[in-house]
N, C-alpha and C. Protein backbone atom coordinates (compact mmCIF):
# COMPACT_ATOMS: atom_id res chain seq x y z
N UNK A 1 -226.39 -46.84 139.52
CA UNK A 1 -226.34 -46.18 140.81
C UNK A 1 -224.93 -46.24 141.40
N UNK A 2 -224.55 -47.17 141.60
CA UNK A 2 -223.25 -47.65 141.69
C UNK A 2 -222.11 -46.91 140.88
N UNK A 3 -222.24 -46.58 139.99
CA UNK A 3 -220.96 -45.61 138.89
C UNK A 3 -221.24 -44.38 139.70
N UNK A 4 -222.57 -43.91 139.72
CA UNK A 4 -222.74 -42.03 139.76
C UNK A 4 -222.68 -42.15 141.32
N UNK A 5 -222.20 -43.08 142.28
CA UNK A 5 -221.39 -42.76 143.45
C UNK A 5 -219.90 -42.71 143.30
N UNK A 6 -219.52 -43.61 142.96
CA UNK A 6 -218.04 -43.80 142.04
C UNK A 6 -217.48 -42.42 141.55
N UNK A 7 -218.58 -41.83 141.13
CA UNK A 7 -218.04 -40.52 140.44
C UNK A 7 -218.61 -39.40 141.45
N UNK A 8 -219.38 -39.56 142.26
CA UNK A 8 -219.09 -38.46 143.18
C UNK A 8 -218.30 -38.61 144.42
N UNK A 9 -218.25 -40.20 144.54
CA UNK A 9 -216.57 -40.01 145.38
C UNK A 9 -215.31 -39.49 144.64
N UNK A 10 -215.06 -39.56 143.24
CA UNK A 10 -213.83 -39.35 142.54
C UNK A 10 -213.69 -37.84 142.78
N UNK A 11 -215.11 -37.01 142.39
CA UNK A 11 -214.89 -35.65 142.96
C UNK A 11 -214.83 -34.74 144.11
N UNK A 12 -215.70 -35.39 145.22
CA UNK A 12 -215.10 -34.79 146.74
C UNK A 12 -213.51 -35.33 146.72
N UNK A 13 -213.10 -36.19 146.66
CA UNK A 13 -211.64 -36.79 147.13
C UNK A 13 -210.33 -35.88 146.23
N UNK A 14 -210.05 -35.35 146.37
CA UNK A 14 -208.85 -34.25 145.94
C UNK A 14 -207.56 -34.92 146.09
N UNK A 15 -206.90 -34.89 145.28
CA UNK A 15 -205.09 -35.04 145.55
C UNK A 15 -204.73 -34.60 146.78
N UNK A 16 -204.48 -33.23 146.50
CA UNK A 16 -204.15 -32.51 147.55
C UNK A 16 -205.21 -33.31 149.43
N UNK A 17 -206.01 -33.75 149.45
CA UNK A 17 -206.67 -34.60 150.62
C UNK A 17 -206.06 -35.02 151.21
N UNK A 18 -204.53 -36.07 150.24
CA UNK A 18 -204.10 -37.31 151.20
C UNK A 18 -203.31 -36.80 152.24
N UNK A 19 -202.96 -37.11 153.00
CA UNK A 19 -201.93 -36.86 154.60
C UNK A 19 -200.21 -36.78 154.07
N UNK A 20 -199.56 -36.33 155.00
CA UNK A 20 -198.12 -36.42 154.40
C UNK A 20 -197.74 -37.45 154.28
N UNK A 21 -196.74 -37.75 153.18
CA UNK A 21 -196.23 -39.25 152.81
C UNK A 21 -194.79 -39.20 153.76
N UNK A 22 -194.75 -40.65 154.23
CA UNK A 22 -193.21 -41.02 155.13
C UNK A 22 -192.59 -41.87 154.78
N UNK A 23 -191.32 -42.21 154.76
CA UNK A 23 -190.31 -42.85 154.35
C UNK A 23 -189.16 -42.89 155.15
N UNK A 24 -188.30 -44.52 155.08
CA UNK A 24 -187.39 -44.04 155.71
C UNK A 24 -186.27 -44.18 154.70
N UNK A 25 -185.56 -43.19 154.85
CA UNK A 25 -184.14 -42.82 153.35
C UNK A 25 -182.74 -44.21 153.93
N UNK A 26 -182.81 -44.61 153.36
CA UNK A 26 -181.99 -45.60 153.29
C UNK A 26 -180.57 -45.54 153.55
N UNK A 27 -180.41 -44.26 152.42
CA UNK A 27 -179.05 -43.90 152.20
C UNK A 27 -178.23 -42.77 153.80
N UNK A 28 -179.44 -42.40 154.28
CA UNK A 28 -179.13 -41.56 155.54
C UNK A 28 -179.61 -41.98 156.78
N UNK A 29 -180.66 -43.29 156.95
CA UNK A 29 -181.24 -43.51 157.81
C UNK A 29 -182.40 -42.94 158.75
N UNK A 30 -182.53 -41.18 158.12
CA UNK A 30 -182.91 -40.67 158.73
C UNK A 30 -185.01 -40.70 157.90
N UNK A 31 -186.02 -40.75 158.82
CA UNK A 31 -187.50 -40.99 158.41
C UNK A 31 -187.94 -39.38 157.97
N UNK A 32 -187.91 -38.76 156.99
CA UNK A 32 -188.94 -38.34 156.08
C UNK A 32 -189.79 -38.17 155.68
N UNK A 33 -190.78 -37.25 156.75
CA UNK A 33 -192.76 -36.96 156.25
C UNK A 33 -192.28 -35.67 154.82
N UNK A 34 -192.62 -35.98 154.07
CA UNK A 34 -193.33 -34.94 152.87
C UNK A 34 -194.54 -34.46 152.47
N UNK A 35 -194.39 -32.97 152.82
CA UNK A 35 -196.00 -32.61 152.05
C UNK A 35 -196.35 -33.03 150.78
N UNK A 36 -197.40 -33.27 150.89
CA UNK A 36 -197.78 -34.27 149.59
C UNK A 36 -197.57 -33.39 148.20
N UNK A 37 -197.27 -32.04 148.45
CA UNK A 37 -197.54 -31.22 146.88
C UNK A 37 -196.89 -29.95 147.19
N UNK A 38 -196.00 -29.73 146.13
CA UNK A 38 -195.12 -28.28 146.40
C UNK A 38 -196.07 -27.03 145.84
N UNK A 39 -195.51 -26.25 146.60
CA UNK A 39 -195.58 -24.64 145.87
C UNK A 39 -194.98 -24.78 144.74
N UNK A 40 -195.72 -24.32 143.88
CA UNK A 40 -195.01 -23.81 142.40
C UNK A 40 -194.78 -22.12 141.98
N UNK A 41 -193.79 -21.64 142.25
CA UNK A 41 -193.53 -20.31 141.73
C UNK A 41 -192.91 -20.08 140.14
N UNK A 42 -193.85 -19.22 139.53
CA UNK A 42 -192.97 -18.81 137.90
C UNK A 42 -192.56 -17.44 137.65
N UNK A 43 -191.96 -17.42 136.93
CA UNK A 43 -191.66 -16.37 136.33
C UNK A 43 -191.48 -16.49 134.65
N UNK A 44 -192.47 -15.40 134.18
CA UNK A 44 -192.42 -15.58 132.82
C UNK A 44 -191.48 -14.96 131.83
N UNK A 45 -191.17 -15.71 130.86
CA UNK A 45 -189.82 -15.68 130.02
C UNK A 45 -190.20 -15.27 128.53
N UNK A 46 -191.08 -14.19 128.61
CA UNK A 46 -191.70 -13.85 127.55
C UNK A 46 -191.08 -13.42 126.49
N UNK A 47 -189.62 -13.31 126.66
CA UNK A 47 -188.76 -12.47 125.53
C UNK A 47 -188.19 -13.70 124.86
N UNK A 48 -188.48 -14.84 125.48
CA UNK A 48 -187.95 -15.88 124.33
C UNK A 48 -189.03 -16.61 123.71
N UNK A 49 -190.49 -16.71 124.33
CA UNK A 49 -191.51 -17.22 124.25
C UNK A 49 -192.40 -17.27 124.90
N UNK A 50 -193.91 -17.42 124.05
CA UNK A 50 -195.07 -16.79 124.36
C UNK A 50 -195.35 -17.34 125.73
N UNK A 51 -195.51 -19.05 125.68
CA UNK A 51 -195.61 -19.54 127.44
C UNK A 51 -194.19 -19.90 128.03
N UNK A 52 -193.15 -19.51 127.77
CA UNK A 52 -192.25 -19.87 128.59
C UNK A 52 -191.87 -19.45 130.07
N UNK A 53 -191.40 -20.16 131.06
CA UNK A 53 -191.16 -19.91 132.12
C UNK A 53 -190.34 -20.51 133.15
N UNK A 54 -189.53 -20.16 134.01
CA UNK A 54 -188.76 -20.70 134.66
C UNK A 54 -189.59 -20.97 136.11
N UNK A 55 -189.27 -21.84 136.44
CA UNK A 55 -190.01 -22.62 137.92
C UNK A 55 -189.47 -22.81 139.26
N UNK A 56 -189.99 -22.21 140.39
CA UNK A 56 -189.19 -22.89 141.45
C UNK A 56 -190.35 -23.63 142.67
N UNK A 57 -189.88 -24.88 142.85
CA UNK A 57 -190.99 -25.45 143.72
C UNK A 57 -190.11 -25.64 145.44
N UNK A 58 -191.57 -25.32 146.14
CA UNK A 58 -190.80 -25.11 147.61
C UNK A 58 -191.40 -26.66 148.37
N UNK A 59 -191.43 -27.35 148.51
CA UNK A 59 -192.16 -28.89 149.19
C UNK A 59 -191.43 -28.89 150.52
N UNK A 60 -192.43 -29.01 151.38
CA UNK A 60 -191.83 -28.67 152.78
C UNK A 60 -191.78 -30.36 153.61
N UNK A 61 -190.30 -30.39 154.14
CA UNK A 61 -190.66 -31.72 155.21
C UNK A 61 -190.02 -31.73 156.13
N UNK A 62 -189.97 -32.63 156.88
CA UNK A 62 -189.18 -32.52 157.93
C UNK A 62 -188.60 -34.27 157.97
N UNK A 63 -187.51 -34.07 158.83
CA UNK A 63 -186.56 -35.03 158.73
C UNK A 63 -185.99 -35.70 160.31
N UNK A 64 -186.51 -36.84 160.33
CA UNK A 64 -186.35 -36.94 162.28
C UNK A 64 -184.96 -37.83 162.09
N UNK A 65 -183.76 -37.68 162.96
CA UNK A 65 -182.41 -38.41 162.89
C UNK A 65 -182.40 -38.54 164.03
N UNK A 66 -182.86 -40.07 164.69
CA UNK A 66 -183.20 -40.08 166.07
C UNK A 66 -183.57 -39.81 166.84
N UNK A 67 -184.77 -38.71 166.20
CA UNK A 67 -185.75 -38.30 167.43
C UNK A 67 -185.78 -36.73 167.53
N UNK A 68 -184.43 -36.52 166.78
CA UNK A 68 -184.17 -34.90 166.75
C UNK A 68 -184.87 -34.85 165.02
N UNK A 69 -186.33 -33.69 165.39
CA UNK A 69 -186.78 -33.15 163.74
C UNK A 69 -186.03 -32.08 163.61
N UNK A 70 -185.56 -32.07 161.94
CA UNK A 70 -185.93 -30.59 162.07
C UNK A 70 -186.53 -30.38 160.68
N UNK A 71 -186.60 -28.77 160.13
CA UNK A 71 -187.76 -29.01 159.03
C UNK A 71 -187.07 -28.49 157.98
N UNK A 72 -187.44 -28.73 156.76
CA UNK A 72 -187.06 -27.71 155.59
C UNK A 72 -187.87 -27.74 154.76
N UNK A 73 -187.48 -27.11 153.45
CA UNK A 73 -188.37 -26.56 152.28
C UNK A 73 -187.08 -26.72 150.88
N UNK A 74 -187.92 -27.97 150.84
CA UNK A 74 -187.01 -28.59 149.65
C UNK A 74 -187.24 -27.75 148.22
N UNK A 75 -186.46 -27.35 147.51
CA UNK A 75 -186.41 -26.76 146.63
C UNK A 75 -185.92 -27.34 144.93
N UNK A 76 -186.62 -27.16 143.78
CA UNK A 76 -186.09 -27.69 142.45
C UNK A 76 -186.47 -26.11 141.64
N UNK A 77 -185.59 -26.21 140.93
CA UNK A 77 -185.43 -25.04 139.63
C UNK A 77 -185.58 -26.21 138.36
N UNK A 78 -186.56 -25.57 137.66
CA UNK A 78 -186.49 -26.07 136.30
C UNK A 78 -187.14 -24.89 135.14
N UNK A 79 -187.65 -25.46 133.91
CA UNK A 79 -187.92 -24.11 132.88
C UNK A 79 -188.71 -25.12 131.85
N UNK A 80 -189.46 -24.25 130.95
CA UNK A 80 -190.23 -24.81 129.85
C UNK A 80 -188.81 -24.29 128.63
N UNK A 81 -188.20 -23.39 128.86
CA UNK A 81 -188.00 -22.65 128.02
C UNK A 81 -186.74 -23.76 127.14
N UNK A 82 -186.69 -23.49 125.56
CA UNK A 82 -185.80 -24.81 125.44
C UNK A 82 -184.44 -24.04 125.64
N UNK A 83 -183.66 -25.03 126.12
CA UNK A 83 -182.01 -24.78 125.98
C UNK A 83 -181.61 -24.19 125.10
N UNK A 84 -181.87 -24.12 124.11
CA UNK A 84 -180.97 -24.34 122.67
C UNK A 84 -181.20 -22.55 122.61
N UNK A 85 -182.91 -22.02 123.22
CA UNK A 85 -182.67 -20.32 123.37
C UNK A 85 -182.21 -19.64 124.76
N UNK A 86 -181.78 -20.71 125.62
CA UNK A 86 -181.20 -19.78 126.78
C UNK A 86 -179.93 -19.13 126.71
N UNK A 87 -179.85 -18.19 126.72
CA UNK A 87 -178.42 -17.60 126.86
C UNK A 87 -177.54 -17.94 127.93
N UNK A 88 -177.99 -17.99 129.42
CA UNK A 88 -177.58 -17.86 130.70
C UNK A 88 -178.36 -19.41 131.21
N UNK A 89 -177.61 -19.88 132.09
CA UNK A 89 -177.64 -21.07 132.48
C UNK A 89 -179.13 -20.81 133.53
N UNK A 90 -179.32 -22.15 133.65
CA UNK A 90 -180.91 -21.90 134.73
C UNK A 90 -180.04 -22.09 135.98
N UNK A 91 -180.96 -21.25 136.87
CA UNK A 91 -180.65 -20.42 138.13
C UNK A 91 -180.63 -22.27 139.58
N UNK A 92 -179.64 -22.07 140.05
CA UNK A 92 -179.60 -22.86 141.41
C UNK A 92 -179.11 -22.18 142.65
N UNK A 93 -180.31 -21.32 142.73
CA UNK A 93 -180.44 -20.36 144.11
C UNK A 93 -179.48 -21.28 145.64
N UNK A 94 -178.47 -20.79 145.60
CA UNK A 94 -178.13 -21.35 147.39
C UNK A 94 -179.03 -20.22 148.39
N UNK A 95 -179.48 -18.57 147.92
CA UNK A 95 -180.22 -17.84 148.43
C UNK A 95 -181.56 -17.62 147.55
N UNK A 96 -182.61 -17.56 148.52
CA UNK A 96 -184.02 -16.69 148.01
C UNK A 96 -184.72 -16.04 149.03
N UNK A 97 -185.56 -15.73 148.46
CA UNK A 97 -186.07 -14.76 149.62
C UNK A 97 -187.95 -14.93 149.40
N UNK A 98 -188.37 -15.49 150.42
CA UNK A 98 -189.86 -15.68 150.28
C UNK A 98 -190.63 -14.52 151.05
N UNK A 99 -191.62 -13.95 150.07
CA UNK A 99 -192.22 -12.97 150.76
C UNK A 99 -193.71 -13.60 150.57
N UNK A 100 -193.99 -13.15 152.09
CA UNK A 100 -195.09 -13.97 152.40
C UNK A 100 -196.10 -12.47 153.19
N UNK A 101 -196.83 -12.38 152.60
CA UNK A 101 -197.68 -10.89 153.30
C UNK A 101 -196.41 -10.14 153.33
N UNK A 102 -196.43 -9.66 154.33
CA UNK A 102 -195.75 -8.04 154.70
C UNK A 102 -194.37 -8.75 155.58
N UNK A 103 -194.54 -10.40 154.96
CA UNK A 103 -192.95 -10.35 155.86
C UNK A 103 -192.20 -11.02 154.50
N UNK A 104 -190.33 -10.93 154.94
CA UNK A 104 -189.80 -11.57 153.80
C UNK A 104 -188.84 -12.09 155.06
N UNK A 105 -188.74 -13.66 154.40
CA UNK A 105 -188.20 -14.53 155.03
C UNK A 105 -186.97 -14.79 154.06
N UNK A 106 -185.71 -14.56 154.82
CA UNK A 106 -184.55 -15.36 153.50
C UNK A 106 -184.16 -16.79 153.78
N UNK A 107 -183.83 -17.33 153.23
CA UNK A 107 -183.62 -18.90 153.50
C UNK A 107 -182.13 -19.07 152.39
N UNK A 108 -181.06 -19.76 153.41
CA UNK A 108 -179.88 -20.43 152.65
C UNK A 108 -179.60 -21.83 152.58
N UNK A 109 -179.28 -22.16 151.46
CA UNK A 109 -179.55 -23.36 150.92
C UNK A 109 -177.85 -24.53 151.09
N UNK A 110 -178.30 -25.62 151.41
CA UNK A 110 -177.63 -26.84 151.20
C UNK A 110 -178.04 -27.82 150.57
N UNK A 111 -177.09 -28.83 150.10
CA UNK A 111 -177.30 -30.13 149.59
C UNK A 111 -178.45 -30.65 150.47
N UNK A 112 -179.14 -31.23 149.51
CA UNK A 112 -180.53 -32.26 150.57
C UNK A 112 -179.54 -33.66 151.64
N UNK A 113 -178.77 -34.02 150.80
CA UNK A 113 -177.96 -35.00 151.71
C UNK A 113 -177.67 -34.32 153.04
N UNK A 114 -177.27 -33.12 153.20
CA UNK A 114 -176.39 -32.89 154.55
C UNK A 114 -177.71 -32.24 155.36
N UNK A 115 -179.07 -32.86 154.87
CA UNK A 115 -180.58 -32.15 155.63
C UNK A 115 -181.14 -33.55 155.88
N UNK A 116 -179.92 -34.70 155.75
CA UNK A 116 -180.59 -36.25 155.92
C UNK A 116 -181.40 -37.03 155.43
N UNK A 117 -181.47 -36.38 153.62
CA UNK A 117 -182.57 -37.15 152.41
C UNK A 117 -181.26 -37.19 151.81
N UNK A 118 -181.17 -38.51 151.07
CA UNK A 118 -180.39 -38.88 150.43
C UNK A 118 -180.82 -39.18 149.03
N UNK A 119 -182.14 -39.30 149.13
CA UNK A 119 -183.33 -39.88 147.75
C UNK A 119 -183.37 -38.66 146.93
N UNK A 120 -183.41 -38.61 146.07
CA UNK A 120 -184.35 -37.17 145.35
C UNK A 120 -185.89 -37.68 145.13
N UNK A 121 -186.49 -36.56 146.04
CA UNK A 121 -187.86 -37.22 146.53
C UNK A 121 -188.68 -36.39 145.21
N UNK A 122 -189.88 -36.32 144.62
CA UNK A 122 -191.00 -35.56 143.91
C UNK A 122 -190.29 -34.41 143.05
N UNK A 123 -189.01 -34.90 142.16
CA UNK A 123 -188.24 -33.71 141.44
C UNK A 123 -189.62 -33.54 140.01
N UNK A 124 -189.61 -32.34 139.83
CA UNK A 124 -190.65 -32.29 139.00
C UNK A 124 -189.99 -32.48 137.39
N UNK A 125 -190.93 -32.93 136.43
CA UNK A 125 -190.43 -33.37 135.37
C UNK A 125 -189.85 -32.22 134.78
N UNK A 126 -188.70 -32.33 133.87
CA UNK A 126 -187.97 -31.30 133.40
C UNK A 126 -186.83 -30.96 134.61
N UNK A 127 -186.93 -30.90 135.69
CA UNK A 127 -185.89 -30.63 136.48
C UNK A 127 -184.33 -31.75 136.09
N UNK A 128 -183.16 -30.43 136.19
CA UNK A 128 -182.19 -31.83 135.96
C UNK A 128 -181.11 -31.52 137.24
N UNK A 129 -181.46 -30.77 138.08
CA UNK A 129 -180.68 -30.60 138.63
C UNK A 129 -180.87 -31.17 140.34
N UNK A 130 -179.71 -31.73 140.90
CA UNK A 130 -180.23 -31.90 142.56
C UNK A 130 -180.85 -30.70 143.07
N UNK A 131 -181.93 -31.12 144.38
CA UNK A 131 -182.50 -30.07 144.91
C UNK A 131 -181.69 -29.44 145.86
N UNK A 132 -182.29 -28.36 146.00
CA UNK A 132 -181.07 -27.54 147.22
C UNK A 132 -182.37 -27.16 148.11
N UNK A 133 -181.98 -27.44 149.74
CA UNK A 133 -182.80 -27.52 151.14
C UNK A 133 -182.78 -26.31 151.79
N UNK A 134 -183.76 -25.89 152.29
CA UNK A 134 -183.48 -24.37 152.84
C UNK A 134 -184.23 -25.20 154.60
N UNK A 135 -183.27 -25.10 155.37
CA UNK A 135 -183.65 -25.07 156.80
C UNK A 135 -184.63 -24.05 157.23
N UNK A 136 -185.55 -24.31 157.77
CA UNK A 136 -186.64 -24.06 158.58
C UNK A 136 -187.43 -24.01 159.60
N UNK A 137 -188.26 -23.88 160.28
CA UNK A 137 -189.17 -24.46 161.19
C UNK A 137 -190.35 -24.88 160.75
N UNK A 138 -190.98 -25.09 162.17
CA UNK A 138 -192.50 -25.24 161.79
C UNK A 138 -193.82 -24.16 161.94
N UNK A 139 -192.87 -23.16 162.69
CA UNK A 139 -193.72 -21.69 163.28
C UNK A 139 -193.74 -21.25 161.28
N UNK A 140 -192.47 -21.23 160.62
CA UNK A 140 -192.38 -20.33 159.73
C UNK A 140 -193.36 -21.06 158.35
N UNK A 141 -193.19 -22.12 158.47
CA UNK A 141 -194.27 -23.20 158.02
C UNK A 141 -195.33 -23.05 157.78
N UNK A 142 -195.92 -22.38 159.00
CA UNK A 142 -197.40 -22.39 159.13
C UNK A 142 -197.90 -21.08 158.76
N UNK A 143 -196.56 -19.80 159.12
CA UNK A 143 -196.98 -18.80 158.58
C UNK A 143 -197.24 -18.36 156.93
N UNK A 144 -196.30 -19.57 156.39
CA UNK A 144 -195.99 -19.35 154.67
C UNK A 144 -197.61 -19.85 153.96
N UNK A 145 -198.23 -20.56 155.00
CA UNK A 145 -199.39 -21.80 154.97
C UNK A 145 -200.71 -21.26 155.31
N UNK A 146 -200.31 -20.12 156.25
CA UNK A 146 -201.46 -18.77 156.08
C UNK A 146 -201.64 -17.72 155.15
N UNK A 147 -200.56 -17.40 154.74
CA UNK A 147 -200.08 -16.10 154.09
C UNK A 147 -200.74 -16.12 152.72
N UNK A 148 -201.60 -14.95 152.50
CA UNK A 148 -202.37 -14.52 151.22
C UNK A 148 -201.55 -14.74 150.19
N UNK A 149 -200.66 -13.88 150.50
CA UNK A 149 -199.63 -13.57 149.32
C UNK A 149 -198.36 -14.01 149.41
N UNK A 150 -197.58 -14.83 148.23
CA UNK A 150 -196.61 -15.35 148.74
C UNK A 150 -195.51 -15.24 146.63
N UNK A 151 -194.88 -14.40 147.09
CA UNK A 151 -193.73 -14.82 145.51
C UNK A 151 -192.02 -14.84 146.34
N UNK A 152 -191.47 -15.37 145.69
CA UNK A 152 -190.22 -15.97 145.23
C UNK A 152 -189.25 -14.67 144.88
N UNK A 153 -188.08 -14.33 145.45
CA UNK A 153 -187.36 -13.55 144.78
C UNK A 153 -186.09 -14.02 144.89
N UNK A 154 -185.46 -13.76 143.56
CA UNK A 154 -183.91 -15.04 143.53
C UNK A 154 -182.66 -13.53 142.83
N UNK A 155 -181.77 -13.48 143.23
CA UNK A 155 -180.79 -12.63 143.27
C UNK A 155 -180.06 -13.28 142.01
N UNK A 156 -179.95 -12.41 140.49
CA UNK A 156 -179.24 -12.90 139.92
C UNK A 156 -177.55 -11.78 139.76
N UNK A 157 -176.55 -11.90 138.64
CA UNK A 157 -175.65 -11.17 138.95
C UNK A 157 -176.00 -10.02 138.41
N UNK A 158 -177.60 -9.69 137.76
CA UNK A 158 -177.62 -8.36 137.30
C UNK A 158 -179.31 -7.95 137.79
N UNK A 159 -179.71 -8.69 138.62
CA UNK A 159 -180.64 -8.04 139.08
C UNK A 159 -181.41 -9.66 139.86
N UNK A 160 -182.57 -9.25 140.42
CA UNK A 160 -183.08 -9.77 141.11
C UNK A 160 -184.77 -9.85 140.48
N UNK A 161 -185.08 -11.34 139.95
CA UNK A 161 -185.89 -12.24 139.26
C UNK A 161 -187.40 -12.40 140.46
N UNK A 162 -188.68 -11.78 140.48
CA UNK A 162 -189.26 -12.19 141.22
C UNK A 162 -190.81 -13.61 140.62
N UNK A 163 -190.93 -14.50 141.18
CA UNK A 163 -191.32 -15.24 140.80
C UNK A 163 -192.92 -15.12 141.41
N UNK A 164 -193.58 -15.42 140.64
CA UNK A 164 -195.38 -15.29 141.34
C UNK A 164 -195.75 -16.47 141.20
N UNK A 165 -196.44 -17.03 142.48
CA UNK A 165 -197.34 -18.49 142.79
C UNK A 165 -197.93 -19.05 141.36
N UNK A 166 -197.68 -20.08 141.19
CA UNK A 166 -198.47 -20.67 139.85
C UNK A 166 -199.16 -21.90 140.40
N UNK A 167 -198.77 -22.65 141.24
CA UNK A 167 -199.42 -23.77 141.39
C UNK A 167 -199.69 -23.72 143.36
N UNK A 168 -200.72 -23.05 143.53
CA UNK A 168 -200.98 -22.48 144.90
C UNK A 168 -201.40 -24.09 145.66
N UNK A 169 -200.65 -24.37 146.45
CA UNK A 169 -200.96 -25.87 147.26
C UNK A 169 -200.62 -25.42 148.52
N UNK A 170 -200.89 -24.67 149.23
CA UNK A 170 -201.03 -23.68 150.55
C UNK A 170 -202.20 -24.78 151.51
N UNK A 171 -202.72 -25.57 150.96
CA UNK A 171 -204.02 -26.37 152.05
C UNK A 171 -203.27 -27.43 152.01
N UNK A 172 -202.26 -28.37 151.07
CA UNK A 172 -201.82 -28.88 151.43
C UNK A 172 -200.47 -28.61 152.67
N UNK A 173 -199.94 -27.61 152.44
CA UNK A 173 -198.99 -27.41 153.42
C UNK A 173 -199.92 -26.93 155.02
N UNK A 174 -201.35 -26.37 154.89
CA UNK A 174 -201.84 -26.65 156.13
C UNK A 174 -201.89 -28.03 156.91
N UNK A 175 -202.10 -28.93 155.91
CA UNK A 175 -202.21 -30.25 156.19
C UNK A 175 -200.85 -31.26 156.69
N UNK A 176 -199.55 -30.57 156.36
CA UNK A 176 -198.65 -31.26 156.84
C UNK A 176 -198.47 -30.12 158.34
N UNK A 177 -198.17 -29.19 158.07
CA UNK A 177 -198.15 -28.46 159.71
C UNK A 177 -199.00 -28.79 160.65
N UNK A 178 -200.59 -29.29 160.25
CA UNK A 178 -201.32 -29.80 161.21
C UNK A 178 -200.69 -31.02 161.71
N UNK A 179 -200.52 -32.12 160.66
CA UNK A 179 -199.88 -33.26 160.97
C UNK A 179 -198.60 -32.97 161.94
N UNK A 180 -197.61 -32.49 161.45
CA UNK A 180 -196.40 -32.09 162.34
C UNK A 180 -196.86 -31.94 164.06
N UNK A 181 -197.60 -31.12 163.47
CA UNK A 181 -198.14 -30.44 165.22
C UNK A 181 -198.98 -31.22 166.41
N UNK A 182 -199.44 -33.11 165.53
CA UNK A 182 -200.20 -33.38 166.13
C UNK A 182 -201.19 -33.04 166.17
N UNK A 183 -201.87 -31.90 165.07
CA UNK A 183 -203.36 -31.71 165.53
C UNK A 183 -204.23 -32.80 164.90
N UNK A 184 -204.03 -33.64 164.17
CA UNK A 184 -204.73 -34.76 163.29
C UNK A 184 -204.39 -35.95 163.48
């Protein structure tokens, strides 16, 4: 009796459930809520291989430096695809452009240090590169956190790469905007 509760707590209880994680960054001083789970956007790389694909994850947090928040949408580029067939180096967007329903939001990117994370927080495996921070709010937050439809478009020097949702974690980012907002 005891196990087959065990196991139907294991299945109501979801990853995506827990609350945003906080920290305080050492290296900047500044405290750090993270949504517990990024957006995953791909784009498939079918001309070098059957599942290959390049990745961009958006993990949204916000960053309080004495009381002043403000928010962003931490960003990592990585790829399945191996090195040894890339021609062109993998992409480290300082611009993208998120289209979310019928709106497109552009976002420009900085070092996570000068956004007051000094850590490299949840880089996903295969990533080798630092993340780059796109400043934000929390209005735009909540709209990305409603929005049906949401892909990735990254400007390369011969055209422009659009990326489609692969790992949809949209309830978790309800869950940190609620948190943010005080509604929980």
């Amino acid at each position: 009796m005891l196990g087959a509760l065990l196991v139907l707590f294991a299945c109501t209880t979801r990853a995506g459930d827990s609350p945003p994680r906080e920290y305080l960054d050492e290296e900047t001083g500044a405290t750090v809520t993270l949504d517990t789970e990024a957006l995953v956007f791909a784009y498939q790389r079918r001309e070098l291989a059957a599942n290959a694909r390049d990745y961009v994850s958006l993990q949204a947090a916000a960053v309080n430096r004495a009381g002043k928040v403000s928010y962003v949408l931490i960003s990592y580029v990585w790829s399945t695809v191996d090195p040894r067939v890339r021609q062109e180096p993998l992409l480290n967007p300082d611009q993208l452009l998120l289209q979310a329903d019928d709106r497109r939001i552009p976002f420009n990117g900085h070092s996570a240090h000068d956004a007051g994370i000094g850590m490299v927080v949840d880089a996903p495996s295969g990533s080798s590169g630092l993340p780059t921070v796109y400043p934000t709010d929390l209005a735009t937050l909540r709209f990305i956190a409603e929005s049906r439809h949401l892909t990735v478009a990254v400007d390369t020097e011969t055209s422009t790469l659009l990326y489609d949702l692969w790992d949809d974690r949209r309830a978790d980012l309800v869950r940190f905007v609620r948190h943010m907002s005080g509604a929980d």
